[in-house]
N, C-alpha and C. Protein backbone atom coordinates (compact mmCIF):
# COMPACT_ATOMS: atom_id res chain seq x y z
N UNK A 1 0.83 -1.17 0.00
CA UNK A 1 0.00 0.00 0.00
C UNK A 1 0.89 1.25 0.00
N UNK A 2 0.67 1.89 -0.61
CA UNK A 2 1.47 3.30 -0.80
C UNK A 2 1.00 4.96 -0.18
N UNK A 3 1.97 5.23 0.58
CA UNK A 3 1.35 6.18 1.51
C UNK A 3 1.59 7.88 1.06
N UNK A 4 0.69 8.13 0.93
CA UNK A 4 0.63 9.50 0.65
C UNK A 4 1.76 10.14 0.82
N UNK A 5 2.04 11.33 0.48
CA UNK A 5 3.42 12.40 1.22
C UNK A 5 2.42 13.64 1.54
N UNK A 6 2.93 13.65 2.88
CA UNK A 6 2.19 14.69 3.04
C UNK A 6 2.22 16.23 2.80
N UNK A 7 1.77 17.17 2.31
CA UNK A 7 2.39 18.41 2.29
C UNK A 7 2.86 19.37 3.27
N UNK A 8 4.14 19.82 3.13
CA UNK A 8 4.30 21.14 3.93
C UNK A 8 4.37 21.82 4.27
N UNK A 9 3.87 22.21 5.23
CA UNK A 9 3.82 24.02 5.22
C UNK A 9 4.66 24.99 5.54
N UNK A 10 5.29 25.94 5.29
CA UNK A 10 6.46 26.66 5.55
C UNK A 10 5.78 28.38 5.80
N UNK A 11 6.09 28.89 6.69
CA UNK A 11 5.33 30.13 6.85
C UNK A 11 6.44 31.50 6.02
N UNK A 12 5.42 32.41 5.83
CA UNK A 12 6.28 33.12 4.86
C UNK A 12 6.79 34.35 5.04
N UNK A 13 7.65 33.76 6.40
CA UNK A 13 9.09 34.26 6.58
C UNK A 13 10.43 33.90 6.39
N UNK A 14 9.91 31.69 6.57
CA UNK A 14 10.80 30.85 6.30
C UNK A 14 10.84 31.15 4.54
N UNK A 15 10.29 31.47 4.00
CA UNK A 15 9.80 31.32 2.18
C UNK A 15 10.89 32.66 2.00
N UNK A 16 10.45 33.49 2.71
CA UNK A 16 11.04 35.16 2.14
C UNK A 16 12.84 34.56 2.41
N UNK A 17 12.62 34.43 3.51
CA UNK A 17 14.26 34.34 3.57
C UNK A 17 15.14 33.34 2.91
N UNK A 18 14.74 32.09 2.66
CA UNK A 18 14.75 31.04 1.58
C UNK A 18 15.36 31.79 0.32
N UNK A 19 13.97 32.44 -0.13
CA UNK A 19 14.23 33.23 -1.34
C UNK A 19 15.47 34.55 -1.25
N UNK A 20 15.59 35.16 -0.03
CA UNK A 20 16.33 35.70 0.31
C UNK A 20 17.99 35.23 -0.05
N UNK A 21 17.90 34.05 0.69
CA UNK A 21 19.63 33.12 0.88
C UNK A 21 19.96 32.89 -0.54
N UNK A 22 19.10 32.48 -1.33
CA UNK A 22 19.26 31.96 -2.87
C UNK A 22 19.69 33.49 -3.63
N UNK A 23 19.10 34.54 -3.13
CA UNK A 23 19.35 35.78 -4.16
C UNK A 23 20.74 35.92 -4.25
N UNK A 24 21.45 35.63 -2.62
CA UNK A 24 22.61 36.72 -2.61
C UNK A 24 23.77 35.81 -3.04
N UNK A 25 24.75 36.69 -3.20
CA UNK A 25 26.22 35.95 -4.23
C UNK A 25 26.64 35.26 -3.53
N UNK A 26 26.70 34.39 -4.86
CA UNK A 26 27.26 32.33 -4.21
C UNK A 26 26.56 31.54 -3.52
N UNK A 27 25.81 32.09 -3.48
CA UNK A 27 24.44 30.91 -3.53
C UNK A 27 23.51 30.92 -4.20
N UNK A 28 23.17 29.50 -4.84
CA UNK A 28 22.13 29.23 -5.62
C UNK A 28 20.67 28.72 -4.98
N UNK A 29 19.74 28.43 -6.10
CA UNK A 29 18.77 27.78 -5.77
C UNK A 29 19.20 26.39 -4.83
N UNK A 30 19.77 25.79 -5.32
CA UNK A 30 19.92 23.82 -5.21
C UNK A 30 20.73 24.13 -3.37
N UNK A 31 22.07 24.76 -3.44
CA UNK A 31 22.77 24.66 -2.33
C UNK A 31 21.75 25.21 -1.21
N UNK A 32 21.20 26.55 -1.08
CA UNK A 32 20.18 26.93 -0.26
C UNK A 32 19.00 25.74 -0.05
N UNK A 33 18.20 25.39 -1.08
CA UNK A 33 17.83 24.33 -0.84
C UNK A 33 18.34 23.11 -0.38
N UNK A 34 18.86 22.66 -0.45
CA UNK A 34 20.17 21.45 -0.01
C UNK A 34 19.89 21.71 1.38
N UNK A 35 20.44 23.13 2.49
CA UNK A 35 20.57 23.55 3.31
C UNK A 35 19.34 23.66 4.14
N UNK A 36 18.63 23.93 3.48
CA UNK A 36 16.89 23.86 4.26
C UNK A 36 15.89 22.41 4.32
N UNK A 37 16.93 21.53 3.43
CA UNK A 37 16.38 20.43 2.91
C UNK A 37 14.56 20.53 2.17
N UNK A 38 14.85 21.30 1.31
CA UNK A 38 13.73 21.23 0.67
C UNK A 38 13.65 21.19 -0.68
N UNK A 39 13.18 21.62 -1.73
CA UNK A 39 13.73 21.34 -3.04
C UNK A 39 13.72 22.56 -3.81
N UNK A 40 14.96 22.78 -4.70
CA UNK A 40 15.14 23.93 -5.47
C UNK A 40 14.10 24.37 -6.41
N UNK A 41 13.50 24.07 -6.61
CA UNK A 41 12.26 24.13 -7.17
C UNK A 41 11.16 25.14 -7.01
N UNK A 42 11.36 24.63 -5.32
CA UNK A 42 10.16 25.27 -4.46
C UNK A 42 11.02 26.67 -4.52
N UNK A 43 12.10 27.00 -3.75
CA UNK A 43 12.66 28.39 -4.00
C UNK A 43 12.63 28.84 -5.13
N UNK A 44 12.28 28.24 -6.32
CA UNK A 44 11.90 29.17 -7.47
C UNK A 44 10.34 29.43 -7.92
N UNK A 45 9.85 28.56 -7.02
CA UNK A 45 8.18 28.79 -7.19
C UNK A 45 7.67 30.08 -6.36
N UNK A 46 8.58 29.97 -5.18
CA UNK A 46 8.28 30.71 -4.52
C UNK A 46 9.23 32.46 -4.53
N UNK A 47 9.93 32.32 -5.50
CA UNK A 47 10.71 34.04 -6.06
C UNK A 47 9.12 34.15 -7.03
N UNK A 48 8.98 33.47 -7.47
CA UNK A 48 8.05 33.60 -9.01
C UNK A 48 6.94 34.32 -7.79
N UNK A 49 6.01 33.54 -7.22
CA UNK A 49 5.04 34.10 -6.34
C UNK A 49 4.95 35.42 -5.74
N UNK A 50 6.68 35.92 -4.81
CA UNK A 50 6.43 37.42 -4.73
C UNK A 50 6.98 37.81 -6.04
N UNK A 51 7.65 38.00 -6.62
CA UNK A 51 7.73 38.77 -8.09
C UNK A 51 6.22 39.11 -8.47
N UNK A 52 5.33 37.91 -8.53
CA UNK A 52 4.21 38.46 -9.73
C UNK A 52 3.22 38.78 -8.37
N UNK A 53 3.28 38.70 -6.87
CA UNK A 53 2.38 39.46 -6.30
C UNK A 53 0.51 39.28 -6.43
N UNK A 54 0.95 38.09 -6.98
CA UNK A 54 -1.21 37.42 -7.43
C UNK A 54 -1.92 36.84 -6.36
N UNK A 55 -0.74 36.10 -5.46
CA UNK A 55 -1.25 35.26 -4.26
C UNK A 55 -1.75 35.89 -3.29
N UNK A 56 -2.84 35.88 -2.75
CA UNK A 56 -3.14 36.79 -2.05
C UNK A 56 -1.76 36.38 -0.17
N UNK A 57 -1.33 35.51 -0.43
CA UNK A 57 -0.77 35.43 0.68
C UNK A 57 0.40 36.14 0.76
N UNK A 58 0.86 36.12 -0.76
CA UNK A 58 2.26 36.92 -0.99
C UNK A 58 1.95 38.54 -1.48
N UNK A 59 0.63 38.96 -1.10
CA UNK A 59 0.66 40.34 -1.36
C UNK A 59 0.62 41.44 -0.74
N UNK A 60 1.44 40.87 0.11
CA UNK A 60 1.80 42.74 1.11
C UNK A 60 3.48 42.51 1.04
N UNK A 61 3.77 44.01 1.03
CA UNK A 61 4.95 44.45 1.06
C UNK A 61 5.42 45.16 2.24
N UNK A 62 5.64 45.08 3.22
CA UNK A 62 6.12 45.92 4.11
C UNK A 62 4.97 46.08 4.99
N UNK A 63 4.32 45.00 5.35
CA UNK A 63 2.41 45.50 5.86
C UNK A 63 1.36 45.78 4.60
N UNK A 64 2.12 46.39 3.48
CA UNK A 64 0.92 47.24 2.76
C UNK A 64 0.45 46.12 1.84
N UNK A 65 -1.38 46.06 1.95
CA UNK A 65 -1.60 45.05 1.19
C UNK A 65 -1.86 45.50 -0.57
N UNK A 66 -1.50 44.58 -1.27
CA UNK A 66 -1.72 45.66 -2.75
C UNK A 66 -2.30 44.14 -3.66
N UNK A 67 -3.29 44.59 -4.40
CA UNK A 67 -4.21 43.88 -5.40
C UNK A 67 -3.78 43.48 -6.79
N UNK A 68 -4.16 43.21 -7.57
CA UNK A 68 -3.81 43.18 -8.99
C UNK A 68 -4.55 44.68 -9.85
N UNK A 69 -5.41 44.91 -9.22
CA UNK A 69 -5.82 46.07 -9.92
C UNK A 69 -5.04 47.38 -9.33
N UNK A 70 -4.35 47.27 -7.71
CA UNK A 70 -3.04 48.52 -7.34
C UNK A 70 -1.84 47.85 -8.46
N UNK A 71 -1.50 46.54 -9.21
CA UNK A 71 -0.73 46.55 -9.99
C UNK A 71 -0.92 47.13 -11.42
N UNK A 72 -1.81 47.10 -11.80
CA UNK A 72 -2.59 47.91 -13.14
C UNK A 72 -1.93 49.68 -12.47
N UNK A 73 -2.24 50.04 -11.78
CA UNK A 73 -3.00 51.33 -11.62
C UNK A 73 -1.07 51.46 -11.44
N UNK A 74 -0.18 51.16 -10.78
CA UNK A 74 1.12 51.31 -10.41
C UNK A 74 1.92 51.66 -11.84
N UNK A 75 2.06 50.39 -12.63
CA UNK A 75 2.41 49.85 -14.01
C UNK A 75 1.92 51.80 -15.35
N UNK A 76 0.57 52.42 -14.36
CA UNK A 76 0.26 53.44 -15.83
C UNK A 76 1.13 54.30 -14.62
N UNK A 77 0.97 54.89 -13.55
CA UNK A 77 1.87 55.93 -12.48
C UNK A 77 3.12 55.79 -13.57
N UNK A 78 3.80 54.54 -13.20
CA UNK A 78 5.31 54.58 -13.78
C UNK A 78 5.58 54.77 -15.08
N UNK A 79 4.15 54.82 -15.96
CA UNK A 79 4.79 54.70 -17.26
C UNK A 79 4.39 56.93 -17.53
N UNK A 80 3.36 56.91 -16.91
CA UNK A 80 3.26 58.41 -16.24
C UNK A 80 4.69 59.46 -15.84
N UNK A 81 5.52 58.76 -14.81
CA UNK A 81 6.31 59.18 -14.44
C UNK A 81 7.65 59.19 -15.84
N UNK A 82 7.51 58.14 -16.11
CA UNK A 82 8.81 57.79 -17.36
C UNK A 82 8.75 59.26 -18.54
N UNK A 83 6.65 59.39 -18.67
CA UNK A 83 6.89 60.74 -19.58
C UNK A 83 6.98 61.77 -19.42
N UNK A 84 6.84 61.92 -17.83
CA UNK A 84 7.03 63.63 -17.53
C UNK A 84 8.45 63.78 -17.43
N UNK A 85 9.27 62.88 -16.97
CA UNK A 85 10.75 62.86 -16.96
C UNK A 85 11.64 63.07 -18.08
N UNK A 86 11.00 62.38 -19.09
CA UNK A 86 11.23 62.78 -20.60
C UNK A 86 11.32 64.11 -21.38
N UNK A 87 9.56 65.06 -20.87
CA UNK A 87 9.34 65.89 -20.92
C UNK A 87 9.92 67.42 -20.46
N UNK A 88 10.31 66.45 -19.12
CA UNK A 88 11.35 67.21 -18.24
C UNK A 88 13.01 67.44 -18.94
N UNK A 89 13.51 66.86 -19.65
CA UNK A 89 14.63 66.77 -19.79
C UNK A 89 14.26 67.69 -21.26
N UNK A 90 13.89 67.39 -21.74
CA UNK A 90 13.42 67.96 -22.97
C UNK A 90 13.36 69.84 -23.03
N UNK A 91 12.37 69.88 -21.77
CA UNK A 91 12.56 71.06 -21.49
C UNK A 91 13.81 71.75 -20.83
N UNK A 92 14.13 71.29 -20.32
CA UNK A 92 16.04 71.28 -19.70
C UNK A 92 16.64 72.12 -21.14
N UNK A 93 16.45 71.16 -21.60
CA UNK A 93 17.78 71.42 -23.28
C UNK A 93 17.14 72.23 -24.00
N UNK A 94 15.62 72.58 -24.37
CA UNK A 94 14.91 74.00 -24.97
C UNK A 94 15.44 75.18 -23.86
N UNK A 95 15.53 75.28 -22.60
CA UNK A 95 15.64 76.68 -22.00
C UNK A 95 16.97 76.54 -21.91
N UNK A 96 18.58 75.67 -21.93
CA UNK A 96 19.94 75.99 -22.27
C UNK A 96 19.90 76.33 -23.42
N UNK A 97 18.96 75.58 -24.50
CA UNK A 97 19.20 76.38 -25.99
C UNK A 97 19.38 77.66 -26.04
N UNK A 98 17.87 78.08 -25.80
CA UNK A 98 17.42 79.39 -25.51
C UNK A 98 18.26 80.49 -25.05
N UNK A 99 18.61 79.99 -24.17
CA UNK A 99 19.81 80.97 -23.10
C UNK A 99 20.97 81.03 -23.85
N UNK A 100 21.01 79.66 -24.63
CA UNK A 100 22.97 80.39 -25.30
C UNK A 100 22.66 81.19 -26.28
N UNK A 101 21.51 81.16 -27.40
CA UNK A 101 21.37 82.18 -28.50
C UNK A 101 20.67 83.51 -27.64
N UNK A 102 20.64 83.74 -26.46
CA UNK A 102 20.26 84.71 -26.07
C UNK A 102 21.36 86.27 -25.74
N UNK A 103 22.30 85.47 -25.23
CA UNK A 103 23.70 85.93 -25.23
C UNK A 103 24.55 86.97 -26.52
C-alpha cells in the first residue's frame, strides 16, 4: 500500500528568507535548498510568487496590502512618471538652448 506524502507548510518568513539566501552571491537555488532540505524548485516557485504578487498570501509588502488592480493602476503611475521625466529633460535642453542664443 502506498502512503501518501504529506504536504508542507512553511510560513512566509521561512519562504522570504529562503528566497532571500538563494538571491545573494554564491548561492544558488539547489545549495540553499540542499541547506533547508527542501527542493530547489520550491525556492523558485516561490521568487516567481512574490515577483508576480497574485497570491493573495504573498501580497503585502512591508504590511501594505496591494491587489492586482493597485498593480494595473502602479504599471500606468510609472509609465506616467517615465513621460514627464522625458518631458522634463526635454525642457532642460529647450531653456539651455534658448539661453545660449540669447547671449
Amino acid at each position: 500500500m502506498s502512503q501518501k506524502k504529506q504536504k508542507q507548510s512553511y510560513t512566509e518568513e521561512f519562504r522570504r528568507e529562503a528566497v532571500r539566501r538563494a538571491d545573494q552571491k554564491g548561492n544558488t537555488n539547489a545549495s540553499v535548498a540542499e541547506e533547508l532540505g527542501i527542493s530547489a524548485q520550491q525556492i523558485y516557485n516561490w521568487r516567481r510568487q512574490f515577483n508576480r504578487l497574485t497570491d493573495k498570501q504573498f501580497s503585502s509588502i512591508n504590511g501594505v496590502q496591494f491587489k492586482t488592480t493597485d498593480s494595473a493602476e502602479m504599471k500606468r503611475l510609472k509609465q506616467e512618471l517615465a513621460d514627464l521625466k522625458e518631458e522634463n529633460e526635454f525642457l532642460k535642453k529647450a531653456a539651455a538652448y534658448f539661453a545660449k542664443n540669447q547671449e
